[in-house]
Protein backbone atom coordinates (compact mmCIF):
# COMPACT_ATOMS: atom_id res chain seq x y z
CA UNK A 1 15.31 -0.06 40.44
CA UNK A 2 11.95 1.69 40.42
CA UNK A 3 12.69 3.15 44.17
CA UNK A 4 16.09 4.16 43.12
CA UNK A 5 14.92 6.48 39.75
CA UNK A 6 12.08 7.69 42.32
CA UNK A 7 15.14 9.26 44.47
CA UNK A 8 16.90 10.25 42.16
CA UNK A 9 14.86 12.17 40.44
CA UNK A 10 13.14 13.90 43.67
CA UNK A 11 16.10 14.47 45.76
CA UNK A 12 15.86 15.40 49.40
CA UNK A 13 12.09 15.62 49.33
CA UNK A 14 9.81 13.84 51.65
CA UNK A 15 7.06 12.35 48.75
CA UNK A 16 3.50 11.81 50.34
CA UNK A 17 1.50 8.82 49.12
CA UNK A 18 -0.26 10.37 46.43
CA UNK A 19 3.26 11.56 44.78
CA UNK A 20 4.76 8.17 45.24
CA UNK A 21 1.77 6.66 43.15
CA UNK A 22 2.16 9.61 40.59
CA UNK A 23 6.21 9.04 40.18
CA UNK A 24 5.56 5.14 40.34
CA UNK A 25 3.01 5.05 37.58
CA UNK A 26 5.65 7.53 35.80
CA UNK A 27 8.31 5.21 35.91
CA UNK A 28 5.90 2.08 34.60
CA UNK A 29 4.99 3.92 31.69
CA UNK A 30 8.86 5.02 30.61
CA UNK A 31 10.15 1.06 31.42
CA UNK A 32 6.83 0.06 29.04
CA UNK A 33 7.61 2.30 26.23
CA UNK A 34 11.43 1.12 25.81
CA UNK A 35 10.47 -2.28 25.68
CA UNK A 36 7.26 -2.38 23.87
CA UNK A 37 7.58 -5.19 21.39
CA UNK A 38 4.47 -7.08 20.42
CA UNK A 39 5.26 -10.11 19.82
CA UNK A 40 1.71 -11.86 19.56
CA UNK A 41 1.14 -9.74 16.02
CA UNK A 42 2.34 -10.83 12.75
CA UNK A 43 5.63 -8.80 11.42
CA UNK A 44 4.15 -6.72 8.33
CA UNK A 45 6.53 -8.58 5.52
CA UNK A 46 8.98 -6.63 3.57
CA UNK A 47 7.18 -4.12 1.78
CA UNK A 48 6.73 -4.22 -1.91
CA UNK A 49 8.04 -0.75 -2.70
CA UNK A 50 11.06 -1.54 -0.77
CA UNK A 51 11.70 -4.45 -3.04
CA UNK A 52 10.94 -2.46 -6.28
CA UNK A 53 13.02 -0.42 -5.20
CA UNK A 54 15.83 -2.69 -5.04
CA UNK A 55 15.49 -4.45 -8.29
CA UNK A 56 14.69 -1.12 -10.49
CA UNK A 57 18.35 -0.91 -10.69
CA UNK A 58 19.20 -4.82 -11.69
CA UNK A 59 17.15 -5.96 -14.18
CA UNK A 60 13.41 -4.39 -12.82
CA UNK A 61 12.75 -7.55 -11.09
CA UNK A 62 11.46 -10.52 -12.81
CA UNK A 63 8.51 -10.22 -10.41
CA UNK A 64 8.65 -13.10 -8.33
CA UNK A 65 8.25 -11.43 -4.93
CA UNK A 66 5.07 -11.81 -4.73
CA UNK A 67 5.10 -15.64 -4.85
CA UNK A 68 7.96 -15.41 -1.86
CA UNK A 69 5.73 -12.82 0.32
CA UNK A 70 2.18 -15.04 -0.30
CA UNK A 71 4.30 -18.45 0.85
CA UNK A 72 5.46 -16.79 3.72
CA UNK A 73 1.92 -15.57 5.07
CA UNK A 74 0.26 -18.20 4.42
CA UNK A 75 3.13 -21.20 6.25
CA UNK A 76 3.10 -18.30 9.28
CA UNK A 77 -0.96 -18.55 9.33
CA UNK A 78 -1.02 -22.33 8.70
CA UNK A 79 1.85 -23.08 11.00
CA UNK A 80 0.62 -21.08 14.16
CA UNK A 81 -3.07 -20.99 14.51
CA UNK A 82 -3.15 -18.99 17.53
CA UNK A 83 -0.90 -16.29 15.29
CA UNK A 84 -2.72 -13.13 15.30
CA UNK A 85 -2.48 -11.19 12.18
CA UNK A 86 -2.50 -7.67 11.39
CA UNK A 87 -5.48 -5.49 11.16
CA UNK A 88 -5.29 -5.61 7.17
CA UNK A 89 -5.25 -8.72 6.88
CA UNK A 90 -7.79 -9.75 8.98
CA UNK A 91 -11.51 -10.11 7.19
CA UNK A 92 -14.47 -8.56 9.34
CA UNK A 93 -17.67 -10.65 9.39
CA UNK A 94 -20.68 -9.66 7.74
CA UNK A 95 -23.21 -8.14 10.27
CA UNK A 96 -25.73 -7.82 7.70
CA UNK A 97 -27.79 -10.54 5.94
CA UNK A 98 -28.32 -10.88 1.82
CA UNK A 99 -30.86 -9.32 0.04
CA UNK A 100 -33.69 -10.68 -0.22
CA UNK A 101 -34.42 -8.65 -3.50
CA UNK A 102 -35.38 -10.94 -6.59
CA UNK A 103 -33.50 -8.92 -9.33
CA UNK A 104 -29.55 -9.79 -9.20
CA UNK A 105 -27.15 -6.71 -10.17
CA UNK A 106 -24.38 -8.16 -12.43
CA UNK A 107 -21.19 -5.67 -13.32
CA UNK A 108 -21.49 -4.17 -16.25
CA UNK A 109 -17.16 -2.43 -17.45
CA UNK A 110 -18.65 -1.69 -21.51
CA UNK A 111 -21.33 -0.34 -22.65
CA UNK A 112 -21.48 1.62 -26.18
CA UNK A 113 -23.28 4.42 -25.64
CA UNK A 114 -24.99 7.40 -28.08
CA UNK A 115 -25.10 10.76 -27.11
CA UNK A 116 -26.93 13.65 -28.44
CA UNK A 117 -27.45 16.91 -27.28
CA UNK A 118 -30.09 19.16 -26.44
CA UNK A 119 -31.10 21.29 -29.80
CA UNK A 120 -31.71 25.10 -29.69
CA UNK A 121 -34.84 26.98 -29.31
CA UNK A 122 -36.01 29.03 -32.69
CA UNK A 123 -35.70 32.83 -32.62
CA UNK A 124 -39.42 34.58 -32.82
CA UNK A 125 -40.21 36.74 -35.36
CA UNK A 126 -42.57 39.29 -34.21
CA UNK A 127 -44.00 42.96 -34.74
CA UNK A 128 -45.52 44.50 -31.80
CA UNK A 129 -48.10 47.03 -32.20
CA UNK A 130 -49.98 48.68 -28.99
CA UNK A 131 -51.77 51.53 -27.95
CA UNK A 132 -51.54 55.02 -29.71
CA UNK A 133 -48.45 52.97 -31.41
CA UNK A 134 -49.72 50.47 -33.97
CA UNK A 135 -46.10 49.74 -35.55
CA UNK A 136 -43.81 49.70 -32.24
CA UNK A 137 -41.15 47.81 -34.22
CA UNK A 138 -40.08 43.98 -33.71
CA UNK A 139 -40.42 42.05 -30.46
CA UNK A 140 -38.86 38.80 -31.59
CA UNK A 141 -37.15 37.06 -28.45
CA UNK A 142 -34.14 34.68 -28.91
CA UNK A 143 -34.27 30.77 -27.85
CA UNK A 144 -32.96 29.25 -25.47
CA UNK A 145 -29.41 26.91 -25.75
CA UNK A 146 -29.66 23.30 -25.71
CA UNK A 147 -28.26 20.94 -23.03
CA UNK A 148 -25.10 19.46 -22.70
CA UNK A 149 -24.36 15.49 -21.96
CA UNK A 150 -21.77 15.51 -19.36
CA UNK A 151 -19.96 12.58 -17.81
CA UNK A 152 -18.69 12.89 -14.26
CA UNK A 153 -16.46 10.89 -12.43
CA UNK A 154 -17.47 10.14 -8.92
CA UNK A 155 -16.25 7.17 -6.08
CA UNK A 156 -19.90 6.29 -5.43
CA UNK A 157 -20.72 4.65 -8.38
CA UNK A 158 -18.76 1.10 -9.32
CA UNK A 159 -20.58 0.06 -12.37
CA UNK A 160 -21.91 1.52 -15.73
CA UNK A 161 -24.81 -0.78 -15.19
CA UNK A 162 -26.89 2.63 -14.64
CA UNK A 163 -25.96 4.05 -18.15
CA UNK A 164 -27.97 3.89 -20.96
CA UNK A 165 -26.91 3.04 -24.77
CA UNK A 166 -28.98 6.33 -25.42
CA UNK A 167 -28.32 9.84 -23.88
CA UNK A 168 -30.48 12.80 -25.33
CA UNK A 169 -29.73 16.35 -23.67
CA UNK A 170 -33.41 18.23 -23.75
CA UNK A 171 -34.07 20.86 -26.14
CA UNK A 172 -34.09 24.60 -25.76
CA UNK A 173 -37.22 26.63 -25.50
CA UNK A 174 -38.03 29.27 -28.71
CA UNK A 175 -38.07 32.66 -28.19
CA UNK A 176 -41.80 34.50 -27.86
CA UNK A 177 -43.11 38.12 -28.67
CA UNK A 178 -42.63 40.98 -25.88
CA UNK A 179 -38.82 39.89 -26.21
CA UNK A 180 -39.32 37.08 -24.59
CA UNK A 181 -36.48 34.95 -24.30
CA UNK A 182 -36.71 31.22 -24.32
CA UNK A 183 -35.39 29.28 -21.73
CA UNK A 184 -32.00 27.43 -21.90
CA UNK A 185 -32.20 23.23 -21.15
CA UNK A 186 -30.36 21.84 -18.45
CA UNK A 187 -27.08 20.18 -19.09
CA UNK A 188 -27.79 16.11 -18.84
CA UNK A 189 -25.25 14.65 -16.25
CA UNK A 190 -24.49 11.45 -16.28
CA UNK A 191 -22.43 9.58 -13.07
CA UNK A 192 -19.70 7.37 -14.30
CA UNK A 193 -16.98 5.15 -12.16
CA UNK A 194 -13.47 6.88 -11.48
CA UNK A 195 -11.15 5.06 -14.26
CA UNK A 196 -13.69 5.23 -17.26
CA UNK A 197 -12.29 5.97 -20.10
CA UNK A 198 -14.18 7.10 -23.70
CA UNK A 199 -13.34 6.05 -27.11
CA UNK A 200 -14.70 6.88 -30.28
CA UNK A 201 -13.28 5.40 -33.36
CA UNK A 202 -10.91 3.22 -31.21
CA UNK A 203 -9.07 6.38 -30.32
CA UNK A 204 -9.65 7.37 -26.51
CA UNK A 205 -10.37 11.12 -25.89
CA UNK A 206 -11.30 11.21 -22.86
CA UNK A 207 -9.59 10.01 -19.65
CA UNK A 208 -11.71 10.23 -16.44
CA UNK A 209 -8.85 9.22 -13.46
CA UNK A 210 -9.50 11.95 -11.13
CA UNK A 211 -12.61 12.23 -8.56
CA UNK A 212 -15.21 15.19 -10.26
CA UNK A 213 -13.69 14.79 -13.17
CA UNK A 214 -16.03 15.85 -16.02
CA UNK A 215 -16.16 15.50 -19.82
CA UNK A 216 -18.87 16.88 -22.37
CA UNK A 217 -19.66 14.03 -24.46
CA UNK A 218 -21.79 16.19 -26.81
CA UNK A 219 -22.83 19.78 -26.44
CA UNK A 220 -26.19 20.94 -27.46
CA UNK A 221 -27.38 23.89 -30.37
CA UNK A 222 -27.09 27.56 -29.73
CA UNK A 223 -30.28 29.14 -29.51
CA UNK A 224 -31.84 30.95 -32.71
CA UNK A 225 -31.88 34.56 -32.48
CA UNK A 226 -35.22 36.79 -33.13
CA UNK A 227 -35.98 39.37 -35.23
CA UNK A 228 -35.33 41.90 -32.49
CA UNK A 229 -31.92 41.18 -32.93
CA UNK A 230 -31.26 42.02 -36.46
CA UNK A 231 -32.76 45.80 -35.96
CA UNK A 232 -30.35 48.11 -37.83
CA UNK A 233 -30.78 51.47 -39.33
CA UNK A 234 -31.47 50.79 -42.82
CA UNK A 235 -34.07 47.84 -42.22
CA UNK A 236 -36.48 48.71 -38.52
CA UNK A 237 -38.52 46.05 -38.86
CA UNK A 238 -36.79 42.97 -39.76
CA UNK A 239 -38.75 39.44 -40.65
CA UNK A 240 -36.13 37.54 -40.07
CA UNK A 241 -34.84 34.95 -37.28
CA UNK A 242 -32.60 32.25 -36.56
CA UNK A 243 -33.15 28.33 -36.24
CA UNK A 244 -32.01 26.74 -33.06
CA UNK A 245 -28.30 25.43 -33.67
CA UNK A 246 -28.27 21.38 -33.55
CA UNK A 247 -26.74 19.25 -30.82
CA UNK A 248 -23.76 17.19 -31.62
CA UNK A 249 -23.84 13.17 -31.74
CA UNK A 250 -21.26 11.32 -30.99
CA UNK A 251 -21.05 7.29 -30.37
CA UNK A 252 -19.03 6.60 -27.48
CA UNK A 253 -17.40 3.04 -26.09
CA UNK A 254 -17.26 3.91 -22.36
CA UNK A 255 -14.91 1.29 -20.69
CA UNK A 256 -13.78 0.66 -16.86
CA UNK A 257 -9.91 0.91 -16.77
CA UNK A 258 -10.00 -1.30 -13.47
CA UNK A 259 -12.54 -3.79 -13.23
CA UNK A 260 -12.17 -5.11 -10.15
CA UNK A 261 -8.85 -6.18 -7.24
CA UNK A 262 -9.20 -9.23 -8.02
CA UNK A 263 -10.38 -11.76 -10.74
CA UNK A 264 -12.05 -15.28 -10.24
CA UNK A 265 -10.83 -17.63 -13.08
CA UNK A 266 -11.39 -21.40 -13.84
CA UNK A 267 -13.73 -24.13 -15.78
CA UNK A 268 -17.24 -23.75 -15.84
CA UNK A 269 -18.52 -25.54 -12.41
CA UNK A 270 -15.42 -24.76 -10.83
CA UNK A 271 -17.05 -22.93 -7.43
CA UNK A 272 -16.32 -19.69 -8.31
CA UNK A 273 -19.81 -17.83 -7.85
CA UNK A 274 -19.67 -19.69 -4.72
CA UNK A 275 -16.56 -18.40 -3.24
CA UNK A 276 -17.98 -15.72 -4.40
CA UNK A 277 -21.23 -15.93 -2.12
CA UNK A 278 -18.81 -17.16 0.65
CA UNK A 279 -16.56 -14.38 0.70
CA UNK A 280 -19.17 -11.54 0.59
CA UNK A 281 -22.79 -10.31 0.21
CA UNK A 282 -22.73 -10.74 -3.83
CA UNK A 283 -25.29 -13.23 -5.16
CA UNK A 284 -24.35 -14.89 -7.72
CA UNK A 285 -26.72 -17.89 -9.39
CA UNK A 286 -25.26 -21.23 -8.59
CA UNK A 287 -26.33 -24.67 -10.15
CA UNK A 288 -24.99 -27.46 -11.54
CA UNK A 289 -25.02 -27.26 -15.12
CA UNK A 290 -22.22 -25.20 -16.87
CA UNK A 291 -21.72 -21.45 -17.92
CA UNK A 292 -24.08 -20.62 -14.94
CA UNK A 293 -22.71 -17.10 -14.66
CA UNK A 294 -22.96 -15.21 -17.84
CA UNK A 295 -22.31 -11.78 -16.61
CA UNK A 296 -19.43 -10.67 -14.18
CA UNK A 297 -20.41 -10.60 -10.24
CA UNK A 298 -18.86 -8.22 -8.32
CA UNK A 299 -18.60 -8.16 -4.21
CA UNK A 300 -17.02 -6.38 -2.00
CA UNK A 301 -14.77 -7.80 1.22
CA UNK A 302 -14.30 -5.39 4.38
CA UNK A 303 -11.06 -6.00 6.30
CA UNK A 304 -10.35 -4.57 9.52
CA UNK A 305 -8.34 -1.07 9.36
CA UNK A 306 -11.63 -0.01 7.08
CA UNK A 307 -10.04 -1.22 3.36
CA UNK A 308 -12.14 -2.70 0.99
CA UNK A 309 -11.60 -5.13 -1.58
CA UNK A 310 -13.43 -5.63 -4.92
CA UNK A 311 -13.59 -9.71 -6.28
CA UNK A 312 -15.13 -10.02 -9.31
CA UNK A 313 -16.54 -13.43 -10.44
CA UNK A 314 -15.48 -13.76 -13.87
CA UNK A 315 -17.63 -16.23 -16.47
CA UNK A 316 -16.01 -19.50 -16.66
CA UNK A 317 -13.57 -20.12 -19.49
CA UNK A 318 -12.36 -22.95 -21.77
CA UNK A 319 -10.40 -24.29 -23.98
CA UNK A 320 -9.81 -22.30 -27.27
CA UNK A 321 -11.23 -19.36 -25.56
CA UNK A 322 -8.59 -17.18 -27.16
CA UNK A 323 -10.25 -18.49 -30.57
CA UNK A 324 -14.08 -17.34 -29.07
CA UNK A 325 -14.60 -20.73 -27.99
CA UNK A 326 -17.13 -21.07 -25.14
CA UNK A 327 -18.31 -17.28 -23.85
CA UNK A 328 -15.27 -15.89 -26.34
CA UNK A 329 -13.29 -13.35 -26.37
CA UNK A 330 -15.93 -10.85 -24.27
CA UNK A 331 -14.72 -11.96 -20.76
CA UNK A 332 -10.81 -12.64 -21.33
CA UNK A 333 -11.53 -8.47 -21.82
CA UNK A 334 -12.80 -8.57 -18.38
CA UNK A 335 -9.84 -10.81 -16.95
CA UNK A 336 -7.64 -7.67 -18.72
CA UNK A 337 -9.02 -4.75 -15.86
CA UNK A 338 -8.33 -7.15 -12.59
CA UNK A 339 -5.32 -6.08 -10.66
CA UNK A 340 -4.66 -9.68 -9.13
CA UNK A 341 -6.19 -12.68 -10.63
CA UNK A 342 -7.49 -16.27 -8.47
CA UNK A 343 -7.30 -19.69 -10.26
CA UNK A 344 -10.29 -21.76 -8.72
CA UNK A 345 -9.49 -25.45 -9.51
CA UNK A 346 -12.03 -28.04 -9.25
CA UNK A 347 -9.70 -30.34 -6.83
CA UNK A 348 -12.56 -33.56 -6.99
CA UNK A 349 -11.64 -33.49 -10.71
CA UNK A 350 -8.62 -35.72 -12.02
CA UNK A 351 -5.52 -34.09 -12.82
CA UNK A 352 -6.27 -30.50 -11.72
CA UNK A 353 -3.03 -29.09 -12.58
CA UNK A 354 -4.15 -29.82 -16.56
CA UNK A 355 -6.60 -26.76 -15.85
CA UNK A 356 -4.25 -24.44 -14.43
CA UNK A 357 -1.92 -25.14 -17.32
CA UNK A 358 -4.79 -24.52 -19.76
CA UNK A 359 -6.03 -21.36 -18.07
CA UNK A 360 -2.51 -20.20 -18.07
CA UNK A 361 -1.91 -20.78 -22.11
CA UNK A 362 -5.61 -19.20 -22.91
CA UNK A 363 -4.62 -15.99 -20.82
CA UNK A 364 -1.20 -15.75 -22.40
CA UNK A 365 -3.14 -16.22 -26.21
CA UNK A 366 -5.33 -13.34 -25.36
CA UNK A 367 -2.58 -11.18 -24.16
CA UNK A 368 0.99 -11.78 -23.76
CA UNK A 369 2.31 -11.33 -19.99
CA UNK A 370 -1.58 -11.42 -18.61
CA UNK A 371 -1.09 -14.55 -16.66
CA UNK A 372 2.06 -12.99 -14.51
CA UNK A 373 0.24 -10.68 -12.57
CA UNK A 374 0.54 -11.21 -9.23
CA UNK A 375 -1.96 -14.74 -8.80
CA UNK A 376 -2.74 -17.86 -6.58
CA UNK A 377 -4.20 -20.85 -6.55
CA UNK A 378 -7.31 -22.07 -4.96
CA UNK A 379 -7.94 -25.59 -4.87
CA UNK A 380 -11.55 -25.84 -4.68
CA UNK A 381 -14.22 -28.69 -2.75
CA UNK A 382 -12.05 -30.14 -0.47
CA UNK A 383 -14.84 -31.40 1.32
CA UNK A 384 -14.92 -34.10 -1.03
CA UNK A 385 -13.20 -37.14 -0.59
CA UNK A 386 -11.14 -37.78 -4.17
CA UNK A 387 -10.32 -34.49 -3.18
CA UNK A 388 -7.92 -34.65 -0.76
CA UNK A 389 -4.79 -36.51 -2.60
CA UNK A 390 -5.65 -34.24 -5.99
CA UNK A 391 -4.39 -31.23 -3.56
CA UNK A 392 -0.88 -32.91 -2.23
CA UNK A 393 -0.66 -33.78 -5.96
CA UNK A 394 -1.19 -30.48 -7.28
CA UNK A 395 1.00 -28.51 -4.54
CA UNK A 396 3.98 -31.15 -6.24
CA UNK A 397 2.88 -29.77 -9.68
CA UNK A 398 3.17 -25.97 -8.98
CA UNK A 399 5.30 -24.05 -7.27
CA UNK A 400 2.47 -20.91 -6.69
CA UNK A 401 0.78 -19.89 -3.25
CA UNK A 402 -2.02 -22.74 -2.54
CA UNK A 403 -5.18 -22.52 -0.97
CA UNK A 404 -7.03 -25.61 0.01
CA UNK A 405 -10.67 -24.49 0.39
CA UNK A 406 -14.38 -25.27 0.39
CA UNK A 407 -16.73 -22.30 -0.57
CA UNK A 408 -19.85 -24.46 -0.16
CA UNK A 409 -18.55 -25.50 3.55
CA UNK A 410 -17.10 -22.23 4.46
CA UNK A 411 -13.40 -24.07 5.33
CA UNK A 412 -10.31 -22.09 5.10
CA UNK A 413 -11.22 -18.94 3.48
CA UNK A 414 -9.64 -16.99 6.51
CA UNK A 415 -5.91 -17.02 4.81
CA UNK A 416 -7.52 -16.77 1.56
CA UNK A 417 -8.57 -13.50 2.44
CA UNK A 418 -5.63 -12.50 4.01
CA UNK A 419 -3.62 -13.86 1.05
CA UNK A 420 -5.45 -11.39 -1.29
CA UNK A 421 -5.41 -8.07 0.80
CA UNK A 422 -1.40 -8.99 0.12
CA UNK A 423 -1.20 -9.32 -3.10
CA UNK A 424 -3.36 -6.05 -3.63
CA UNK A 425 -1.27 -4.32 -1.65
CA UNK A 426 1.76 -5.49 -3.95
CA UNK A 427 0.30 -4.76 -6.73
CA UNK A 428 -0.83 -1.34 -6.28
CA UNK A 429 2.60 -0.59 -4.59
CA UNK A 430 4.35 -1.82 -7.85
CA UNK A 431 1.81 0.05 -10.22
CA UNK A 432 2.92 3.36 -8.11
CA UNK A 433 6.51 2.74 -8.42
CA UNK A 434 6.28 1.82 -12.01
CA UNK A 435 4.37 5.61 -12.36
CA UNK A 436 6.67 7.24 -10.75
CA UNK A 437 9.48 6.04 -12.66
């Protein structure tokens, strides 16, 4: 076949060697191209904007494809070992080691914060009198303008740990003799996530979703003029100036629209700092007594084609949380900003289904609909012996995507992590087509 195109498509010309190797090589690569299927990499499964798109015009889904797209990755990854995935869905490994820093940075998506700005310099009041001139008329420079609080939006920073309940803008400096102006402050800017958003009152005004984004949280005083200023006809040498305008203060609640890609749940001692330590360079504490974590952990998980996913290790809740039992009410507002959520069962526990059932109900108190995000099920120490028939009970007792794991032995987290690069991906598809329309 290959000598037969090579005729054909040099007829009636002798071909040296070298032109043989050059047509040959020709012919391999156009035989390659129309039958390059690669089999050995897992088909990308059907894509959640596709599907949105075919239930916006039934009844806009009742949001179960996720549940069908997780089951299927995770029986083609458990069923085939060998299967090679994707470059999104495969996990790189952490090349460097954990901090060895004492102080551990929790994630901090509220903070009420004051803001005052910078106050304007006084206006001089001054006569000048030199040489041969003892009444050269009034000098009296102006002051300078206060400084403005501003609040940018930028991609570096992730957390409002950084910003204080206090922001003062500096002052203005006061106007001097010789018309000497005083010298205007510098505006005070403060970095904030992309996604905070500013209340005051309950009422948001301010909306930072854009990249350099900036808002003016309180501007400072005008300066004061001097008596130089106020020179008219009638009056030549005024004594009069100006006080430095006031900066405004204003009480903020500055609040992270999107906490995090995903949210840990479960009991106290349920293994989610952890999974958390397992999965990336965060540090959570871990011990054995409950309500370990009291602040969210956040950590970040690198996957192959360069995304990166944001896991946030939420404190653990209980029973009656909805009514500020346990921790309260402050973290179900945490579970609110995470895209996916992550039920982390203690499997060595009778009857783990009871806490998926209860962590369900709680989520559903605090917020009607907050449980149906797009979730899954980790069924935690499986390296424990009680363990193992607790997991074929609960997969009989649910019918969402299960993980059988063990954060503290490292076992199976490979299609967990796969498992939640998918159901990102579905969710942000399906919070773009639900913009759009």
């Amino acid at each position: 076949m290959a000598s037969a195109a090579l005729y054909c498509g040099l007829p009636g010309r002798p071909l040296s060697w070298t032109r043989l190797r050059e047509a040959h090589v020709l012919v391999k690569q156009q035989i390659r191209s129309c039958s390059s299927v690669d089999r050995s990499r897992l088909a990308d499964p059907t894509p959640a904007v596709t599907l949105a798109r075919e239930n916006a015009g039934s009844s806009v889904s009742d949001g179960n494809e996720w549940k069908v797209l997780a089951k299927d990755l995770l029986r083609k990854v458990n069923k085939q070992a060998d299967f090679s995935l994707e470059d999104k869905y495969i996990p790189l490994k952490r090349s460097k080691s954990k901090s060895d820093a004492t102080k551990v940075h929790h994630f901090v998506d509220f903070r009420r914060v004051k803001v005052l700005g910078g106050n304007g310099g006084d206006g001089c009041i001054s006569l000048l009198s030199v040489y041969k001139k003892e009444r050269a008329g009034p000098d009296g420079g102006d002051g300078g303008n206060g400084g403005h609080v501003i609040f940018k939006a930028v991609k570096r920073r992730k957390s409002l740990e950084h910003v204080n309940s206090y922001i003062r803008a500096d002052d203005g400096d006061a106007g001097r003799n010789k018309d000497c102006h005083g010298k205007s402050a510098e505006n005070k800017l403060i970095e904030v996530p992309v996604g905070t958003i500013f209340k005051r009152e309950g009422v948001v005004v301010a909306n930072l979703d854009k990249e350099e984004s900036l808002f003016i949280g309180a501007r400072g005083g005008a300066g004061g003029k001097g008596n130089a200023f106020f020179t008219t006809d009638v009056d030549q040498a005024p004594r009069v100036a100006e006080y430095g305008g006031k900066g405004e203060y204003f009480e903020f609640e500055a609040e992270l629209q999107t906490m995090a890609d995903v949210g840990l749940i479960g009991f106290p001692n349920a293994g989610k700092s952890t999974l958390l330590r397992a999965i990336s360079r965060a540090r959570p504490k871990v011990a054995s007594y409950p309500f370990t974590t009291l602040n969210p952990h956040v950590g970040m998980i690198h996957y192959a084609d360069h995304h990166q996913l944001a896991v946030a290790d939420i404190p653990g809740l209980i029973e009656g949380a909805h009514r500020n039992h346990g921790l309260g009410i402050t973290f179900l507002r945490h579970i609110e900003r995470c895209r996916c959520l992550l039920y982390v069962l203690d499997v060595s526990e009778p009857e783990p289904w009871e806490q998926l059932r209860v962590l369900k109900y709680e989520l559903e108190q605090y917020q009607e609909g907050l449980s149906n995000r797009p979730h899954a099920v980790v069924a935690n120490k499986i390296d424990l012996p009680e363990s193992q028939e607790n997991v074929k009970k609960l997969a009989q007792h649910t019918d969402l995507p299960l993980v059988p794991v063990s954060a503290k032995m490292g076992q199976q987290l490979i299609p967990l992590l796969s498992l939640l690069r998918l159901l990102v991906d579905y969710a942000a598809q399906r919070d773009l087509m639900q913009s759009e329309v």
